[in-house]
PDB file of N, CA and C in Angstrom:
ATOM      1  N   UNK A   1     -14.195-125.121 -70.993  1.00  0.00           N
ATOM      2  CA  UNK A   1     -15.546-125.645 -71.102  1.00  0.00           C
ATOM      3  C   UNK A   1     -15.503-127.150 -70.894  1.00  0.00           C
ATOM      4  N   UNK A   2     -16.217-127.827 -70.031  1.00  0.00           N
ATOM      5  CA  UNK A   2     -16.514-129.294 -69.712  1.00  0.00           C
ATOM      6  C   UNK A   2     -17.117-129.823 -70.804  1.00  0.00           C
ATOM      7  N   UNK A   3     -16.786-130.805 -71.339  1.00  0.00           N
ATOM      8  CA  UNK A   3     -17.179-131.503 -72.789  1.00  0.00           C
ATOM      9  C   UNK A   3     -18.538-131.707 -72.562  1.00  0.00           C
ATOM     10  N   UNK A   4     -19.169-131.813 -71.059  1.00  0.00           N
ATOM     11  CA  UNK A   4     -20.716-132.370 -71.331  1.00  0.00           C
ATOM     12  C   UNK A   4     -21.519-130.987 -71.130  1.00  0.00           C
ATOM     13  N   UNK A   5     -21.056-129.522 -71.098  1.00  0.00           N
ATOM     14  CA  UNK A   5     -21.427-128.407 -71.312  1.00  0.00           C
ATOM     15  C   UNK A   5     -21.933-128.435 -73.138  1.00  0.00           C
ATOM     16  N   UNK A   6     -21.341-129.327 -73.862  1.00  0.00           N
ATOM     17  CA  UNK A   6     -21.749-128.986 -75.500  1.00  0.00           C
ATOM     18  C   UNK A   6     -23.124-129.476 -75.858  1.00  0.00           C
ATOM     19  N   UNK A   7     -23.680-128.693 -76.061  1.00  0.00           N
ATOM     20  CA  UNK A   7     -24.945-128.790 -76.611  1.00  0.00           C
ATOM     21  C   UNK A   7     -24.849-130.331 -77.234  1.00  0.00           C
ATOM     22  N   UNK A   8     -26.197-131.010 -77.056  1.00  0.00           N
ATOM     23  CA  UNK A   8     -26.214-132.556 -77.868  1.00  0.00           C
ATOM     24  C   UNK A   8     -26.282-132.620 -79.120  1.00  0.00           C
ATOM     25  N   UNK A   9     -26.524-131.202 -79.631  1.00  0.00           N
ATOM     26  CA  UNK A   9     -26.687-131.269 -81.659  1.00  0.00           C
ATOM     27  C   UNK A   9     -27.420-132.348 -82.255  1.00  0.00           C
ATOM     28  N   UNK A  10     -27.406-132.343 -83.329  1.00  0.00           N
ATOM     29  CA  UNK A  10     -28.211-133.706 -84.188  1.00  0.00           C
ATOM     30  C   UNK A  10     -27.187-135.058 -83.539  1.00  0.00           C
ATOM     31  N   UNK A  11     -27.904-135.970 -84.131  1.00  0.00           N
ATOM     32  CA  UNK A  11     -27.151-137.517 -84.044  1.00  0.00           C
ATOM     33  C   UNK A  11     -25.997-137.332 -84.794  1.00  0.00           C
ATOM     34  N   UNK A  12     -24.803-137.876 -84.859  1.00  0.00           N
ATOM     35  CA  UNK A  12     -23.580-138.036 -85.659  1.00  0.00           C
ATOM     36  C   UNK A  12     -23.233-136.502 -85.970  1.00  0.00           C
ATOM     37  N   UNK A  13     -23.338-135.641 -85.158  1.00  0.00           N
ATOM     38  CA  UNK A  13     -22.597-133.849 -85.405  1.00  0.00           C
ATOM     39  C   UNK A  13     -21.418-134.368 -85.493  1.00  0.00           C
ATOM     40  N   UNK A  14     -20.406-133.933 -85.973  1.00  0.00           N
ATOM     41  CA  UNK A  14     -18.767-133.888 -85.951  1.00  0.00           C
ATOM     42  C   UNK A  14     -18.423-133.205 -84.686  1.00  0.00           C
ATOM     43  N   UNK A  15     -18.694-132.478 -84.303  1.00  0.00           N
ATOM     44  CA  UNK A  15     -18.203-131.834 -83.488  1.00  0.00           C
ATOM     45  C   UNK A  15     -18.411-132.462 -82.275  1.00  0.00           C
ATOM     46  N   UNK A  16     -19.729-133.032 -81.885  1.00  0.00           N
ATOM     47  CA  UNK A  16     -19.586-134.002 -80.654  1.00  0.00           C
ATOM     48  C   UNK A  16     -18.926-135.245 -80.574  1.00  0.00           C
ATOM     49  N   UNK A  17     -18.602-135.570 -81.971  1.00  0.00           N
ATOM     50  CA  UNK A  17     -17.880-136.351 -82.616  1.00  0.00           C
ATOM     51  C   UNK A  17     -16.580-136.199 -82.092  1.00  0.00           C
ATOM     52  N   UNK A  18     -15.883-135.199 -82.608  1.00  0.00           N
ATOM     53  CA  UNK A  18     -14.887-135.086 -82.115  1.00  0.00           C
ATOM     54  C   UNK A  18     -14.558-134.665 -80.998  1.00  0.00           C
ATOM     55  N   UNK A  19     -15.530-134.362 -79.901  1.00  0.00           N
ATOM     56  CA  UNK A  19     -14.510-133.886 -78.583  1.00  0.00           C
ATOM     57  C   UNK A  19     -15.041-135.260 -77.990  1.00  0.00           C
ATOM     58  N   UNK A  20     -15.800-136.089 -77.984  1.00  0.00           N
ATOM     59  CA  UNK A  20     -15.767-137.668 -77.833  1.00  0.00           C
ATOM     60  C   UNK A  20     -14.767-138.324 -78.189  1.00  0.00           C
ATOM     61  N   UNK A  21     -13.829-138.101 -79.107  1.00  0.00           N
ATOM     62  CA  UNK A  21     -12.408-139.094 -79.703  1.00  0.00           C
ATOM     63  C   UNK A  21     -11.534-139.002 -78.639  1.00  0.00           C
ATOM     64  N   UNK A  22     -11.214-140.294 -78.487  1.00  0.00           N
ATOM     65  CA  UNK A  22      -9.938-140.974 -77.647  1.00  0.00           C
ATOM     66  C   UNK A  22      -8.787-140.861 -78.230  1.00  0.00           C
ATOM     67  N   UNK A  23      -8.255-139.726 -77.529  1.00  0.00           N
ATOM     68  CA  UNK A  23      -6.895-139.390 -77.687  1.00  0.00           C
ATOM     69  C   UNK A  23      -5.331-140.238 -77.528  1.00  0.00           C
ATOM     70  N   UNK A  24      -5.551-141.284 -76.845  1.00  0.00           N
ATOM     71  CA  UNK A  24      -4.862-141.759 -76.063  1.00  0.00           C
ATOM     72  C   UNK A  24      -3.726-141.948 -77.282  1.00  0.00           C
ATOM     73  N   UNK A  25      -4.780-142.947 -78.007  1.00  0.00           N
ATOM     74  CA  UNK A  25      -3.717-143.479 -79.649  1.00  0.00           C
ATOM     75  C   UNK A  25      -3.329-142.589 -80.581  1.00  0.00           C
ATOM     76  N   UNK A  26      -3.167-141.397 -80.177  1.00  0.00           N
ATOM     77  CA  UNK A  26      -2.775-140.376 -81.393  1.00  0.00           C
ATOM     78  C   UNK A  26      -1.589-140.335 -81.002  1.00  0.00           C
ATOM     79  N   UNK A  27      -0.471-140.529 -82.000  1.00  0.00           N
ATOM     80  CA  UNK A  27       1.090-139.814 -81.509  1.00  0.00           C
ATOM     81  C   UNK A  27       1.293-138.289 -81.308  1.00  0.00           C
ATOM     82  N   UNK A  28       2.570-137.788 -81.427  1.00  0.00           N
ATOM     83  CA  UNK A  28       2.485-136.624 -80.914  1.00  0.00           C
ATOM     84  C   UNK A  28       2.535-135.566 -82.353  1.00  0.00           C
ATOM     85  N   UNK A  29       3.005-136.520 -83.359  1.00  0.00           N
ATOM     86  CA  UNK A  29       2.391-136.110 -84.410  1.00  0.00           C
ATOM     87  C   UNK A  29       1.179-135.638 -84.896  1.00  0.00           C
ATOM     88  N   UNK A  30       0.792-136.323 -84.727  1.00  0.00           N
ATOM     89  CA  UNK A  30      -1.057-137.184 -84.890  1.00  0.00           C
ATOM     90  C   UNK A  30      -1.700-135.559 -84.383  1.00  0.00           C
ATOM     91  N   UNK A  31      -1.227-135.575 -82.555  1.00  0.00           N
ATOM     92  CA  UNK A  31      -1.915-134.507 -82.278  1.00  0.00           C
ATOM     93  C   UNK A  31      -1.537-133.327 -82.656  1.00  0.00           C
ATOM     94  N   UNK A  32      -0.143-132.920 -82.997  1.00  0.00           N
ATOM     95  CA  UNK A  32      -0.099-131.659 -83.394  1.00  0.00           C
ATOM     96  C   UNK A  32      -0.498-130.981 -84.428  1.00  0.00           C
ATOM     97  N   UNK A  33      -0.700-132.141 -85.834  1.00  0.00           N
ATOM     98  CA  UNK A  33      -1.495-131.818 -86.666  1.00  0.00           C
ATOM     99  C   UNK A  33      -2.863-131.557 -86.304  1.00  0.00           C
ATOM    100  N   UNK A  34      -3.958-132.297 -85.250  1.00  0.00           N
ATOM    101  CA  UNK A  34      -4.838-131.805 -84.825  1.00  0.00           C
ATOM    102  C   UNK A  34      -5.351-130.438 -84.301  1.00  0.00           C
ATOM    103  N   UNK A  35      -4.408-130.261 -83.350  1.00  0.00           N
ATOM    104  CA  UNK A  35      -4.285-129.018 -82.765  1.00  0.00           C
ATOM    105  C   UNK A  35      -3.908-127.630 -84.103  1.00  0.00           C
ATOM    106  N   UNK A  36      -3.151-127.861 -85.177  1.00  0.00           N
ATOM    107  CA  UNK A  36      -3.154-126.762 -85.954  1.00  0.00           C
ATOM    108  C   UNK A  36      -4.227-126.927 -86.577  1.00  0.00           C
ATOM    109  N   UNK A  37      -5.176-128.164 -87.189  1.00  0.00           N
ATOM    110  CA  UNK A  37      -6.185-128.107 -87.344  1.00  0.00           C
ATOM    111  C   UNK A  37      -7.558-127.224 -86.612  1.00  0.00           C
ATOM    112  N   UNK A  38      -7.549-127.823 -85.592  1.00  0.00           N
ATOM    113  CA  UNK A  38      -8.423-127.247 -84.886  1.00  0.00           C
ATOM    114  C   UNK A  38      -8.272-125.502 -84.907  1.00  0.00           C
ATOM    115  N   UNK A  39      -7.043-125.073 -84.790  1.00  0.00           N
ATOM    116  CA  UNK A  39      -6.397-123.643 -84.480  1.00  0.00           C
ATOM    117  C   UNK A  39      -7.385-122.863 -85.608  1.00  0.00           C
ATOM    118  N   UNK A  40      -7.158-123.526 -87.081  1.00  0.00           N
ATOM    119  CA  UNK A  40      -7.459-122.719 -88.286  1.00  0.00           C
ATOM    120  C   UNK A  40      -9.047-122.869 -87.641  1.00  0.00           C
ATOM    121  N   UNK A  41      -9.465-123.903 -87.774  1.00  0.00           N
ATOM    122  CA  UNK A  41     -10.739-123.958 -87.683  1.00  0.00           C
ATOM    123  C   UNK A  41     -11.000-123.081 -86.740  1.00  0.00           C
ATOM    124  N   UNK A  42     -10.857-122.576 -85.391  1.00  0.00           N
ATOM    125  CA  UNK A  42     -11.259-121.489 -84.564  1.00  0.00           C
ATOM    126  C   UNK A  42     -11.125-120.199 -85.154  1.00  0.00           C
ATOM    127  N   UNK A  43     -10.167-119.965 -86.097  1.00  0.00           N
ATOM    128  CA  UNK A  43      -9.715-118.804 -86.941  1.00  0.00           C
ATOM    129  C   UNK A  43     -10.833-118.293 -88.032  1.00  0.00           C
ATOM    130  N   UNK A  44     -11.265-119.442 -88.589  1.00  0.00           N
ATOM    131  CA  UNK A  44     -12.511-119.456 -89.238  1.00  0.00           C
ATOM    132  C   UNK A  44     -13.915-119.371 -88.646  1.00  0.00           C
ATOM    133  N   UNK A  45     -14.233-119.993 -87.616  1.00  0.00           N
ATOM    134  CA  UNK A  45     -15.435-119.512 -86.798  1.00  0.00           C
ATOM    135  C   UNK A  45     -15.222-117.794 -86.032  1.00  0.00           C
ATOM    136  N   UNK A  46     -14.428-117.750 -85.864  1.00  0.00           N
ATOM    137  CA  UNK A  46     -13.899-115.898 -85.351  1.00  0.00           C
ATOM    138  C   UNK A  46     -14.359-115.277 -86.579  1.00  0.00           C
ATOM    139  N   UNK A  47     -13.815-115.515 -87.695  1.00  0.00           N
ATOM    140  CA  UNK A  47     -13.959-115.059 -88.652  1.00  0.00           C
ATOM    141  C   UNK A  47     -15.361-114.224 -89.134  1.00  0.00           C
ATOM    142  N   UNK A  48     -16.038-115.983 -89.277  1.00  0.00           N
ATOM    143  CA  UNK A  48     -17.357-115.724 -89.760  1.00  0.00           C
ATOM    144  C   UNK A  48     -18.630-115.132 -88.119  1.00  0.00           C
ATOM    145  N   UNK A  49     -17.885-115.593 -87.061  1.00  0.00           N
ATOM    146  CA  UNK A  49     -18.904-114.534 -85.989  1.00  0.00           C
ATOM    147  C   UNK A  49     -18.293-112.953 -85.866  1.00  0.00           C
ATOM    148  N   UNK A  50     -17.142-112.747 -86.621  1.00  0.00           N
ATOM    149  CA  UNK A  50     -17.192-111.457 -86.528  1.00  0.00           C
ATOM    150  C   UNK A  50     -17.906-110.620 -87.501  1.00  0.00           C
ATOM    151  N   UNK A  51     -18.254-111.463 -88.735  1.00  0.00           N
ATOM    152  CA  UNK A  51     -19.042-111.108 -89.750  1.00  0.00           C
ATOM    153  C   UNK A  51     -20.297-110.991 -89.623  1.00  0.00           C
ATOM    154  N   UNK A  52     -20.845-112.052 -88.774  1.00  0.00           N
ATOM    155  CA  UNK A  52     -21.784-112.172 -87.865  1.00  0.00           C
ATOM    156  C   UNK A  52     -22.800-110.629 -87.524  1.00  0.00           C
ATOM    157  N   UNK A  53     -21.539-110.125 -86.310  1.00  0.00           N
ATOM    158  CA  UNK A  53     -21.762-109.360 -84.903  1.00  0.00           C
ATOM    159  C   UNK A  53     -22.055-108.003 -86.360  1.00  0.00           C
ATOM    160  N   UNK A  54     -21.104-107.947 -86.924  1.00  0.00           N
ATOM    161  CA  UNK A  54     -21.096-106.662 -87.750  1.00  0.00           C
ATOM    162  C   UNK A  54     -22.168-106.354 -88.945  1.00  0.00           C
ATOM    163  N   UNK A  55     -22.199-107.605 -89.304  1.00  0.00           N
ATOM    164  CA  UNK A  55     -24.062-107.687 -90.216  1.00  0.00           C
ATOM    165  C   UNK A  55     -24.877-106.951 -89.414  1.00  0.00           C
ATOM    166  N   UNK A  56     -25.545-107.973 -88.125  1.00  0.00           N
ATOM    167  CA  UNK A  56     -26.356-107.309 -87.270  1.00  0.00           C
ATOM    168  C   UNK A  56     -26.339-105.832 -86.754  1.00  0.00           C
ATOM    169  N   UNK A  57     -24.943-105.518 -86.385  1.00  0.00           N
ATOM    170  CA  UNK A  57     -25.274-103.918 -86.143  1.00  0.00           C
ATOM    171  C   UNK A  57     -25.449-102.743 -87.258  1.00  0.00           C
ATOM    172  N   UNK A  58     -25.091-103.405 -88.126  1.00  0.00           N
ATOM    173  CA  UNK A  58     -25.519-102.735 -89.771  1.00  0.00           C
ATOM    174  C   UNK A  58     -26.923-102.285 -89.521  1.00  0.00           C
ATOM    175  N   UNK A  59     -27.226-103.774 -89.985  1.00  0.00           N
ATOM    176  CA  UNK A  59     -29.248-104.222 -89.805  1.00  0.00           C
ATOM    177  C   UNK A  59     -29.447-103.048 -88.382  1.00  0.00           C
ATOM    178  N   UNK A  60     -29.295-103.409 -87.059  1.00  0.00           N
ATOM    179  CA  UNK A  60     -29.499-102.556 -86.138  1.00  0.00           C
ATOM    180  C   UNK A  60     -29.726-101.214 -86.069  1.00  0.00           C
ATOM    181  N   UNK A  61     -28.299-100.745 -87.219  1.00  0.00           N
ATOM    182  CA  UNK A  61     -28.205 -99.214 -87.081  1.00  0.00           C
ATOM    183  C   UNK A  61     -29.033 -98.957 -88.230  1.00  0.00           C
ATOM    184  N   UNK A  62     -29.243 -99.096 -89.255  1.00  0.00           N
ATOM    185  CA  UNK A  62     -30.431 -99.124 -90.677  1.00  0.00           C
ATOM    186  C   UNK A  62     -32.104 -99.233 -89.868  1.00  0.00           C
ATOM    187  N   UNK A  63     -32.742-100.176 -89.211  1.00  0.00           N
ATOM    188  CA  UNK A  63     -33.184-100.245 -88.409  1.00  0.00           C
ATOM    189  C   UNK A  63     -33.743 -99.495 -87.394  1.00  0.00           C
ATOM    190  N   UNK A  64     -32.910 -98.671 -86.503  1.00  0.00           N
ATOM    191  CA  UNK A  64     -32.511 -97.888 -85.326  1.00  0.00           C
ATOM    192  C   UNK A  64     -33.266 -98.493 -84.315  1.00  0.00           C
ATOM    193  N   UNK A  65     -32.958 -99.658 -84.177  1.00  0.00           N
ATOM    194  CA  UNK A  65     -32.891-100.654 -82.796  1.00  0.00           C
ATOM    195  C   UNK A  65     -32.658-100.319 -81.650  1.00  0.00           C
TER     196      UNK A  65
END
């Protein structure tokens, strides 16, 4: 995904926040802690959209959508 594909969100989002940060000055430290950061954090959004997808087809099938 091209960084200017991200939605503009509110003023000061973190998230546009952060794919705006200049990498240059991070060591390789720096970034690898980032990168396992980021990792969990994708682990956690999976998480909660799989909780998501499966609410809704609950609702759906209760429903009969």
């Amino acid at each position: 995904m091209d960084l200017d594909e991200i939605p503009a969100g509110k003023p000061g989002d973190a998230l546009i926040a952060l794919t705006r940060q200049d990498l240059d000055p991070l060591s390789v430290e720096e970034c690898e802690a980032r990168i396992a950061a980021l990792e969990g954090e994708i682990v956690r959004t999976r998480a909660r959209l799989t909780k998501a997808v499966n609410h809704r087809a609950s609702a759906d099938e209760l429903f009969k959508r």
